[in-house]
C-alpha atoms as a PDB file:
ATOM      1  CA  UNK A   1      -3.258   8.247 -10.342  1.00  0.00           C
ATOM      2  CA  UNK A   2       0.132   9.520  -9.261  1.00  0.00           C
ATOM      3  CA  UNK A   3       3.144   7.300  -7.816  1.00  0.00           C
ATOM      4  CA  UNK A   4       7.057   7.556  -7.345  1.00  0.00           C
ATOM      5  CA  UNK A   5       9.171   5.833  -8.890  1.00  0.00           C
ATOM      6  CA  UNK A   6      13.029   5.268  -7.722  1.00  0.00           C
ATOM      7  CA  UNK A   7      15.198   5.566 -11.049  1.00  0.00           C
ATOM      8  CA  UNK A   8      18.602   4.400 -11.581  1.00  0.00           C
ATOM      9  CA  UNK A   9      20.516   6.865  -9.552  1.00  0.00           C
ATOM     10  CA  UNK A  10      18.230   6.423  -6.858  1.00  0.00           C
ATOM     11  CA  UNK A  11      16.328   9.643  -7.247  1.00  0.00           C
ATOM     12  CA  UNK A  12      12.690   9.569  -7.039  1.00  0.00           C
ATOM     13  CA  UNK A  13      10.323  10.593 -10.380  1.00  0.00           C
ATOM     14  CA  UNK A  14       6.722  11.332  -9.961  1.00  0.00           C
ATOM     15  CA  UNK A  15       4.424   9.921 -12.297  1.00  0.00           C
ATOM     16  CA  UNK A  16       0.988  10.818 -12.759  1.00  0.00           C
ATOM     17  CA  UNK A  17      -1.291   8.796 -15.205  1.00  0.00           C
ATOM     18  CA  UNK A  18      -4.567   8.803 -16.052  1.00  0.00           C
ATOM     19  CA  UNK A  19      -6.977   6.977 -13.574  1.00  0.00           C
ATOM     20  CA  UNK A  20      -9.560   4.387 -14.707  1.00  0.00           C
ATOM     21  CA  UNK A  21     -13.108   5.460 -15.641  1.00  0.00           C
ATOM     22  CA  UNK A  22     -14.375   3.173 -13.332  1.00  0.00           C
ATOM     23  CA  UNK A  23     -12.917   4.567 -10.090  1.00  0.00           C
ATOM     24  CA  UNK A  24     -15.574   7.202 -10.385  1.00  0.00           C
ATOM     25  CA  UNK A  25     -18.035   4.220 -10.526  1.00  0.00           C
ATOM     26  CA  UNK A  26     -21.300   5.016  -7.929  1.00  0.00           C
ATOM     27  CA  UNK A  27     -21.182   0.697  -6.864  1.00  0.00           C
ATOM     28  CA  UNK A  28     -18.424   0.744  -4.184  1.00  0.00           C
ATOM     29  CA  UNK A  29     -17.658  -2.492  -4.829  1.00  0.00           C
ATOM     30  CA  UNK A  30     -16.705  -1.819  -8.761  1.00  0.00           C
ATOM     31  CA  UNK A  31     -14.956   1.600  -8.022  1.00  0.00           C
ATOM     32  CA  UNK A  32     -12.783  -0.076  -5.185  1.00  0.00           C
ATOM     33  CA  UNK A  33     -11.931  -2.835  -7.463  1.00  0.00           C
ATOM     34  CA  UNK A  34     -10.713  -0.450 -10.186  1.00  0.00           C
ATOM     35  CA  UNK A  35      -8.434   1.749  -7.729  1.00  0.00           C
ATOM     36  CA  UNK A  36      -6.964  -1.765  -6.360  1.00  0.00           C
ATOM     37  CA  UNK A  37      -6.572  -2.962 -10.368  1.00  0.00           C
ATOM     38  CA  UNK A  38      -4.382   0.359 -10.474  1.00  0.00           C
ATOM     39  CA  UNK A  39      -2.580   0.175  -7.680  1.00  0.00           C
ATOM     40  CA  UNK A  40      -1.899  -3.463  -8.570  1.00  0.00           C
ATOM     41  CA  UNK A  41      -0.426  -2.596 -11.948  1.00  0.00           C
ATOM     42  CA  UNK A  42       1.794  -0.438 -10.619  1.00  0.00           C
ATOM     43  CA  UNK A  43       3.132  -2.386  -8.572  1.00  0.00           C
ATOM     44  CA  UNK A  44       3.646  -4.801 -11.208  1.00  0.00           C
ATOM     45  CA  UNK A  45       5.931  -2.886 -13.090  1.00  0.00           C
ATOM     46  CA  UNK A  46       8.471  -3.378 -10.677  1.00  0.00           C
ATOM     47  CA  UNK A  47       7.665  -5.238  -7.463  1.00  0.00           C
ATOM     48  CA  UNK A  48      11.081  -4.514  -5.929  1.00  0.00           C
ATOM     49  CA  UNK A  49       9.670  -0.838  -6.047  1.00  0.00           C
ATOM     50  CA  UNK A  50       6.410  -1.358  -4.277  1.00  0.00           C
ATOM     51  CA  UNK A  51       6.196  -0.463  -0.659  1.00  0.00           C
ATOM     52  CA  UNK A  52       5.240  -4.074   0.740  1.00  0.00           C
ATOM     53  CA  UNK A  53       4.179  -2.754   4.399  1.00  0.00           C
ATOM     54  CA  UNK A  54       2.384  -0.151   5.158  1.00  0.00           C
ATOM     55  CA  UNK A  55       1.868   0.381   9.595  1.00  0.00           C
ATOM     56  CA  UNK A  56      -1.287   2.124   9.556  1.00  0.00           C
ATOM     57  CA  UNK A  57      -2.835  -0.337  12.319  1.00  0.00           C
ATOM     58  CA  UNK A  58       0.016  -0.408  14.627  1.00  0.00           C
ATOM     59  CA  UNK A  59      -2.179   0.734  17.297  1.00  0.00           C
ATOM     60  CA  UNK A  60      -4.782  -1.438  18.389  1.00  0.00           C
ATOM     61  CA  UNK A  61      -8.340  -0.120  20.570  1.00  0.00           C
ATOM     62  CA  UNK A  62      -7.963  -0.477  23.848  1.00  0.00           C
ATOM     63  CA  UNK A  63      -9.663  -3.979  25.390  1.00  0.00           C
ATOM     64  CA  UNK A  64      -9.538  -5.135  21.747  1.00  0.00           C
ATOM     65  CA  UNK A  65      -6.864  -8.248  23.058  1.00  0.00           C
ATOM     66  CA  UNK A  66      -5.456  -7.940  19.687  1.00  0.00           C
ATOM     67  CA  UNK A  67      -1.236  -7.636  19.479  1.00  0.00           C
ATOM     68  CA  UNK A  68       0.358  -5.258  16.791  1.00  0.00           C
ATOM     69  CA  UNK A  69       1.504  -7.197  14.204  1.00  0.00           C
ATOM     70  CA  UNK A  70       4.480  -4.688  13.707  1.00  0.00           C
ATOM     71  CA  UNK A  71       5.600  -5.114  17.529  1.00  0.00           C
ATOM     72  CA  UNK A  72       8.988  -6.716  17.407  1.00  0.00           C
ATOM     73  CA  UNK A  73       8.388  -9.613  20.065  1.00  0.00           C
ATOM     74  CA  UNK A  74      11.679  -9.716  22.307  1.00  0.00           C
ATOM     75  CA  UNK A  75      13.311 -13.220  23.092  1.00  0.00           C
ATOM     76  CA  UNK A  76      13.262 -14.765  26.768  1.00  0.00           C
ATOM     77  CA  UNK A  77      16.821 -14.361  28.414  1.00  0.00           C
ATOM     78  CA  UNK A  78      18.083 -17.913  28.560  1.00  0.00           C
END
């Protein structure tokens, strides 16, 4: 598994560690659960480093009535 890491001069490092045995699991459910054990314990490390939103569903289907929850909503003029 490989991950940056900001160090104290604010330069990045890129780590790379061995992944879990059971990422290569054939049940979906057990290899998913290992890769989001991993990704959880690097986060713990340091959670000030972990990247707490990720927009990857900014865009909603068409139709779908659903509002992007990234969308900054703009105030009514008073």
């Amino acid at each position: 598994m490989g991950y940056a890491e900001r160090d104290a001069d604010g330069d990045y490092v890129v780590r790379f560690e061995p992944a879990m045995a059971a990422i290569a699991a054939d049940d979906v459910v057990a290899a998913t659960t290992a890769m989001n054990a991993a990704v959880e314990a690097v986060a713990r490390r340091d959670f000030r480093q972990y990247q707490w939103t990720y927009k990857r569903f900014t865009i909603r289907p068409p139709g779908s009535g659903e509002e992007s929850p990234y969308e900054r909503r703009r105030r009514k003029p008073r």
